[in-house]
N, C-alpha and C. Protein backbone atom coordinates (compact mmCIF):
# COMPACT_ATOMS: atom_id res chain seq x y z
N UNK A 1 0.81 -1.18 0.00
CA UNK A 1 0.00 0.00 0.00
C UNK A 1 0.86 1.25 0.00
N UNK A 2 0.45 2.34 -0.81
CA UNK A 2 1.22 3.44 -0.76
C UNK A 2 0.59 4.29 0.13
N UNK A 3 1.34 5.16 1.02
CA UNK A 3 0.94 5.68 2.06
C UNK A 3 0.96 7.16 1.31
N UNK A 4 -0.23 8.10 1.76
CA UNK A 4 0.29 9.65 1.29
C UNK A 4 1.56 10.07 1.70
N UNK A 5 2.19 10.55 1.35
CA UNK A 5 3.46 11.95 1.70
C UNK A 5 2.52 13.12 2.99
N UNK A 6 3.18 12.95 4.10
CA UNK A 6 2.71 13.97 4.96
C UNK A 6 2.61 15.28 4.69
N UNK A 7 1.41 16.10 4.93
CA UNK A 7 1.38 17.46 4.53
C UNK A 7 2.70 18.32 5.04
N UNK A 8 2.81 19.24 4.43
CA UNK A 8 4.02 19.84 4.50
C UNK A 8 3.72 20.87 5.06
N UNK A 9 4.16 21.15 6.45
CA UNK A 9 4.19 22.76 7.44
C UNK A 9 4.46 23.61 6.97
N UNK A 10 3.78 24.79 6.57
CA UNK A 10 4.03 26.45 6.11
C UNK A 10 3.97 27.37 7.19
N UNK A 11 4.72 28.18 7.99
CA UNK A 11 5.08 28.94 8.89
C UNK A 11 4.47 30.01 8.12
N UNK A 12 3.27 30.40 8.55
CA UNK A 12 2.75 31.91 8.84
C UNK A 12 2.98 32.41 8.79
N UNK A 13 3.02 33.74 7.92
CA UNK A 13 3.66 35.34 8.62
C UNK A 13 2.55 35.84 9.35
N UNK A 14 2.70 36.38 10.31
CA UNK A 14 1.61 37.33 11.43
C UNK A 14 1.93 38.51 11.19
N UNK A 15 1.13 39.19 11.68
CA UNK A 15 1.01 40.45 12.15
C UNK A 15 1.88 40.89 13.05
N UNK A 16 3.02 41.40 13.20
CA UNK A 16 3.22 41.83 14.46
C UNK A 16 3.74 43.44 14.33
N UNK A 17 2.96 44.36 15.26
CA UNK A 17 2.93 45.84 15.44
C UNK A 17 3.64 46.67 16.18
N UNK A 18 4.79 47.67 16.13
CA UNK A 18 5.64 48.36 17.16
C UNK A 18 4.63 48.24 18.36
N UNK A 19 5.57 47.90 19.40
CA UNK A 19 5.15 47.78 20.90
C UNK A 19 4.10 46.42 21.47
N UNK A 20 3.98 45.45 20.46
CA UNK A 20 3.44 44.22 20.54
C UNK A 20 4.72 43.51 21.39
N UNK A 21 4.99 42.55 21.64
CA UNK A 21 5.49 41.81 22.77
C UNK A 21 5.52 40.46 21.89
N UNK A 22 6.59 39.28 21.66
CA UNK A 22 6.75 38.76 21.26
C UNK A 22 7.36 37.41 21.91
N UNK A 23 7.28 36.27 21.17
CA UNK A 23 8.69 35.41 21.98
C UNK A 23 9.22 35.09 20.78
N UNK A 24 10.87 35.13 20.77
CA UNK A 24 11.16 35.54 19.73
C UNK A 24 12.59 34.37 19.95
N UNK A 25 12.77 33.42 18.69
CA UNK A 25 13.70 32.20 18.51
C UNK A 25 14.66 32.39 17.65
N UNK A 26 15.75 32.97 18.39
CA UNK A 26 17.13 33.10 17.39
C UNK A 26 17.37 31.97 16.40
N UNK A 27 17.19 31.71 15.14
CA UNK A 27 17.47 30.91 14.39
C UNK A 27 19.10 30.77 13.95
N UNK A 28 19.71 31.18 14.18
CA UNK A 28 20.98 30.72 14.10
C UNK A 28 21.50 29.88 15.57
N UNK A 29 20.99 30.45 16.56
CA UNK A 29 21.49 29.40 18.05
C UNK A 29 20.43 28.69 18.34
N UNK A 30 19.42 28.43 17.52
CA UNK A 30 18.81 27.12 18.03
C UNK A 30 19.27 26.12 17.28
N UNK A 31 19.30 26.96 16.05
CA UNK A 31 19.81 25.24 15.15
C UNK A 31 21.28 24.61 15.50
N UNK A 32 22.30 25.41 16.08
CA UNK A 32 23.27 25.33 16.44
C UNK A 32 23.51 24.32 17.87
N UNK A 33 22.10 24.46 18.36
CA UNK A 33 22.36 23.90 19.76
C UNK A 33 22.71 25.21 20.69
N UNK A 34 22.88 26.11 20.58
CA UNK A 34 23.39 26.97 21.51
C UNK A 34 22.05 27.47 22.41
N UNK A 35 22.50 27.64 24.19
CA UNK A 35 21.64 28.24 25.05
C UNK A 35 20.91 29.20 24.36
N UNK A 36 20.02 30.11 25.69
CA UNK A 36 19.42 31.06 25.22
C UNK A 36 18.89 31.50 24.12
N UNK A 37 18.26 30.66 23.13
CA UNK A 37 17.55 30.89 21.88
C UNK A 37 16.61 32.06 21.78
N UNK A 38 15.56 31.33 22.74
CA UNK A 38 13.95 31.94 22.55
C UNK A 38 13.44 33.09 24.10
N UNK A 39 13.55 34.00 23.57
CA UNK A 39 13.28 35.04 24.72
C UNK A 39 11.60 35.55 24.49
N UNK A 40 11.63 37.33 25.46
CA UNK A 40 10.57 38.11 25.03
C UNK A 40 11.08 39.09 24.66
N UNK A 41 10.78 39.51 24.05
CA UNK A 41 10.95 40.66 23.23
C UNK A 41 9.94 41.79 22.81
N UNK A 42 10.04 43.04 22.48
CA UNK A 42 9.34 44.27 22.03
C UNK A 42 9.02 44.59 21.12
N UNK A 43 8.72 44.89 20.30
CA UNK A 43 8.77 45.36 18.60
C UNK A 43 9.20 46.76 18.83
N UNK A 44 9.73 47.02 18.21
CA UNK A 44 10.76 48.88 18.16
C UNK A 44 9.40 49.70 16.92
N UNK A 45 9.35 50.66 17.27
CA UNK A 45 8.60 51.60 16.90
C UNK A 45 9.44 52.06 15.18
N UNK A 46 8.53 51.86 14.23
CA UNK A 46 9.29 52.39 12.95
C UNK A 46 10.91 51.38 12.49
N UNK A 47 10.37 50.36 12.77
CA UNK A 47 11.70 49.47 12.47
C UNK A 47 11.23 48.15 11.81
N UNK A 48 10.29 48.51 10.91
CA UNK A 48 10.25 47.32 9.73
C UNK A 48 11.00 47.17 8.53
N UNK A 49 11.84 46.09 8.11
CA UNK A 49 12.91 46.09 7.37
C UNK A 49 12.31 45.24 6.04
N UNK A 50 12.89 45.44 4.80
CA UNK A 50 12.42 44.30 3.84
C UNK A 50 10.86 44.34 3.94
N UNK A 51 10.63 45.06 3.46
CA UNK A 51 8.46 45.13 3.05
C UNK A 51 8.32 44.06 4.06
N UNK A 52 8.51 44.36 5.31
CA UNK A 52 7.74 43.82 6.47
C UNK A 52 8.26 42.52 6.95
N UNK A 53 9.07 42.29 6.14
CA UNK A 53 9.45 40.30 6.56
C UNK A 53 10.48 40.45 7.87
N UNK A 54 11.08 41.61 8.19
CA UNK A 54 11.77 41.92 9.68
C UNK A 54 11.53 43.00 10.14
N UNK A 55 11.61 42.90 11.46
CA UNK A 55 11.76 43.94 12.62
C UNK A 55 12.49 44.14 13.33
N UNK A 56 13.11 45.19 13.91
CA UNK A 56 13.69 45.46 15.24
C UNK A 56 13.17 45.06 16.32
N UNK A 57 13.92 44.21 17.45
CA UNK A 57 13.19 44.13 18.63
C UNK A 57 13.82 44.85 19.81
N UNK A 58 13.31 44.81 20.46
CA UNK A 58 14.77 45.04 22.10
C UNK A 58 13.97 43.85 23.20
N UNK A 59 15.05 43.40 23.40
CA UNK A 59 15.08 42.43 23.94
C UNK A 59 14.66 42.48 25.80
N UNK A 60 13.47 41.49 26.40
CA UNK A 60 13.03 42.33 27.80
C UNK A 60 13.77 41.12 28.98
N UNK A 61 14.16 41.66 29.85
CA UNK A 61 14.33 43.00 30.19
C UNK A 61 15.70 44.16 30.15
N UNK A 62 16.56 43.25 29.60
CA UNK A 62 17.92 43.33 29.17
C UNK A 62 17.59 45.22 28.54
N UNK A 63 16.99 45.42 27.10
CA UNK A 63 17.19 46.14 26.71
C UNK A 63 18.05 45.97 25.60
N UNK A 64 18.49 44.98 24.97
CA UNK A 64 19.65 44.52 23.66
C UNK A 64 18.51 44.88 22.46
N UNK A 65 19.08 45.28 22.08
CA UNK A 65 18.31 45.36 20.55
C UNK A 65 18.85 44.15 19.55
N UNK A 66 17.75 43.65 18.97
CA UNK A 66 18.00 42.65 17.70
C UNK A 66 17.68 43.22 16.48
N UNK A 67 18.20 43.39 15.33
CA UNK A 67 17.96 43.95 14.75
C UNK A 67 17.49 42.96 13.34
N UNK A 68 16.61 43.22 12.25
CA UNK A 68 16.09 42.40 11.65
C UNK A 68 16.28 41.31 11.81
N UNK A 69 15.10 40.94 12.94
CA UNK A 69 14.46 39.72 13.50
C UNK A 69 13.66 39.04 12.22
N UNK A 70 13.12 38.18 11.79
CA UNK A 70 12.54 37.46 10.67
C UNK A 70 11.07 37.26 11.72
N UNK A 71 10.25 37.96 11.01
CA UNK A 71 8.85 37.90 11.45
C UNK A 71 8.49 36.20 11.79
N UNK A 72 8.74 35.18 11.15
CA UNK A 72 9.19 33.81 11.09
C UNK A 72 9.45 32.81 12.07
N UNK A 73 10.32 34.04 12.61
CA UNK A 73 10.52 33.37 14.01
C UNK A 73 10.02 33.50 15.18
N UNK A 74 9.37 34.43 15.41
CA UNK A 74 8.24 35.07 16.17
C UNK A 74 7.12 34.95 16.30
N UNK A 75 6.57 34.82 17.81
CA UNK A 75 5.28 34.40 17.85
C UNK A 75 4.73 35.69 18.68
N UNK A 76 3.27 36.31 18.40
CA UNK A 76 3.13 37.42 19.23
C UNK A 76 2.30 37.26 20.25
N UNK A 77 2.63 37.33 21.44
CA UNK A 77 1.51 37.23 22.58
C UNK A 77 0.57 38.42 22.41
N UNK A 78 -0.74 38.02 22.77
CA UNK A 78 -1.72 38.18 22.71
C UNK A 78 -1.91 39.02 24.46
N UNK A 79 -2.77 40.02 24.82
CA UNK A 79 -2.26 40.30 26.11
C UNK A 79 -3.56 39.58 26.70
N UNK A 80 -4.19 39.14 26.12
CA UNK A 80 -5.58 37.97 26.92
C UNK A 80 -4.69 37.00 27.58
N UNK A 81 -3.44 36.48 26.72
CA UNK A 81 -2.60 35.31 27.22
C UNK A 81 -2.00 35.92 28.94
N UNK A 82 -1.27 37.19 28.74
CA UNK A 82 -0.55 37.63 29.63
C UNK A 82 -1.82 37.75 31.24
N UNK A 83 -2.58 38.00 30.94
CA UNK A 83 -4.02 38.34 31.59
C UNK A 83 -4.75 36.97 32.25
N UNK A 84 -4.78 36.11 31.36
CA UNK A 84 -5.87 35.37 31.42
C UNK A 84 -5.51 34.49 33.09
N UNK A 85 -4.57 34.29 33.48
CA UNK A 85 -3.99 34.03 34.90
C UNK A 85 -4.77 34.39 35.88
N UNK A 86 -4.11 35.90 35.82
CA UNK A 86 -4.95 36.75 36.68
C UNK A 86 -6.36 36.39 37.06
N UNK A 87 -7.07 36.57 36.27
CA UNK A 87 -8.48 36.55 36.22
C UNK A 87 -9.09 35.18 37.01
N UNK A 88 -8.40 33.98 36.56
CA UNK A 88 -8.54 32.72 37.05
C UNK A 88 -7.83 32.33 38.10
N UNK A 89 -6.67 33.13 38.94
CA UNK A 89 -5.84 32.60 39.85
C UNK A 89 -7.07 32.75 41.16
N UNK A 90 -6.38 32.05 42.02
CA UNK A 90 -6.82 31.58 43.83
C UNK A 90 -6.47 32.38 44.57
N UNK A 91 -6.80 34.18 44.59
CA UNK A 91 -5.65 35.02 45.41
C UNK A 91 -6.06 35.25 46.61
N UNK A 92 -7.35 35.05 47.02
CA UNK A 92 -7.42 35.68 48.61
C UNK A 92 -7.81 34.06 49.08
N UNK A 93 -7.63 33.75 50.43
CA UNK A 93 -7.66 33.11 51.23
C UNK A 93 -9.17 32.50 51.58
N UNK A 94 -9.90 33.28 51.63
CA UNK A 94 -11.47 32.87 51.84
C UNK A 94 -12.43 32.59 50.66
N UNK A 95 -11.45 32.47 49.56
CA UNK A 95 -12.63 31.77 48.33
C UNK A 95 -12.73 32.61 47.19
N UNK A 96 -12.17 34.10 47.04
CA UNK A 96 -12.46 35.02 46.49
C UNK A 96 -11.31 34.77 44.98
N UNK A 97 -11.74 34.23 44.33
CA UNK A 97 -10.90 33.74 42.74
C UNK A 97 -10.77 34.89 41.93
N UNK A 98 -11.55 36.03 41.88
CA UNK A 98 -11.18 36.88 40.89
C UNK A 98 -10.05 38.01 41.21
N UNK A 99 -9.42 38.50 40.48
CA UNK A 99 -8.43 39.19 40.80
C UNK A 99 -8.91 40.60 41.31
N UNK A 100 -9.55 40.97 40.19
CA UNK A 100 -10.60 42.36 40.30
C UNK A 100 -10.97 43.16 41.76
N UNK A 101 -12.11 41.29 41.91
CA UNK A 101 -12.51 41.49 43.64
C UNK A 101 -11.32 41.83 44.76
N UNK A 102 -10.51 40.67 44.41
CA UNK A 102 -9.12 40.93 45.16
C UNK A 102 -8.52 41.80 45.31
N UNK A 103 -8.34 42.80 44.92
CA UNK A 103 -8.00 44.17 44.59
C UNK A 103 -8.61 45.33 45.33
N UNK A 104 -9.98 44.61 44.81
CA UNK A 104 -10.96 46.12 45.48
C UNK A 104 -11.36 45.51 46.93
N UNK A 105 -11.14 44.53 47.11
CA UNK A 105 -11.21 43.96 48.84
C UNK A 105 -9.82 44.43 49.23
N UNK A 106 -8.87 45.09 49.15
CA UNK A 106 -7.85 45.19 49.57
C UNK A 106 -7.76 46.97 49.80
N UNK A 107 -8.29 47.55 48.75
CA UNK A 107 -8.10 48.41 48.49
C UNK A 107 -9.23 49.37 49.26
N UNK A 108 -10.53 48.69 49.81
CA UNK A 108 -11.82 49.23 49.99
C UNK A 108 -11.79 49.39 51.31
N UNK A 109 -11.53 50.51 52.28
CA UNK A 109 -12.29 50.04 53.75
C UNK A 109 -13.17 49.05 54.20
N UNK A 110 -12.71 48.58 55.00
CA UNK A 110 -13.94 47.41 55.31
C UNK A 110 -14.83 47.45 56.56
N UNK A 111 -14.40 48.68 57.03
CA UNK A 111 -15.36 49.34 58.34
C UNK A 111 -16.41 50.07 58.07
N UNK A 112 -17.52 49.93 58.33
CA UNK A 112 -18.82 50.83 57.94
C UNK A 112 -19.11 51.75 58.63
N UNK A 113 -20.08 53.03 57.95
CA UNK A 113 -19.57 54.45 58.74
C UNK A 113 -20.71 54.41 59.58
C-alpha cells in the first residue's frame, strides 16, 4: 500500500505591530544547539525592514536590541494570554478567585460608617 506523503508545514507570517510583545527564537542558536535561543521581546517603533518580513526588537528586560528579526521566528503574545492568569488565579484566602474582587477587597475600607 502506498501511504500519502505527509502534509508539509508552512510557517505563517503574522502580524506583528511596534510595541506588541513577542517570543522571539534566534534561528541561528537554536539550530546550532546553543543556550538562550527563545526570549521576550518588544517590537521597536518604525523598524520594519524588507516590506515587512523583519523587525527590530529590544530584547526584555535586558534592553539589547536585535535587529532584523525574521517575522518567522516570532510568535506574538496576545495580552488575553498575559491576563488570562490573573483573572482565574486563587488570590485571597477565603474563596475570592477573581483578581478584580481581590483588589478592590484590599483596596476598599472594610469598616462601615
Amino acid at each position: 500500500m502506498n501511504q500519502p506523503a505527509p502534509a508539509r508545514t508552512v510557517a505563517q507570517q503574522q502580524t506583528v505591530t511596534p510595541g506588541d510583545y513577542v517570543i522571539y527564537r534566534d534561528a541561528r542558536r537554536y539550530w546550532s544547539g546553543q543556550n538562550d535561543h527563545t526570549y521576550l521581546a518588544q517590537a521597536s517603533y518604525g523598524a520594519f525592514n524588507e516590506a515587512g518580513r523583519t523587525i527590530d526588537l529590544v530584547r526584555v528586560p535586558s534592553g539589547e536590541r536585535i535587529t532584523n528579526a525574521p517575522l518567522l521566528y516570532m510568535r506574538r503574545l496576545d495580552p488575553s494570554e498575559a491576563m488570562a492568569d490573573i483573572d482565574n488565579a486563587p488570590l485571597d484566602s477565603d474563596g475570592l478567585k477573581s483578581a478584580a474582587l481581590t483588589w478592590l477587597r484590599a483596596h476598599i475600607p472594610t469598616g462601615r460608617p
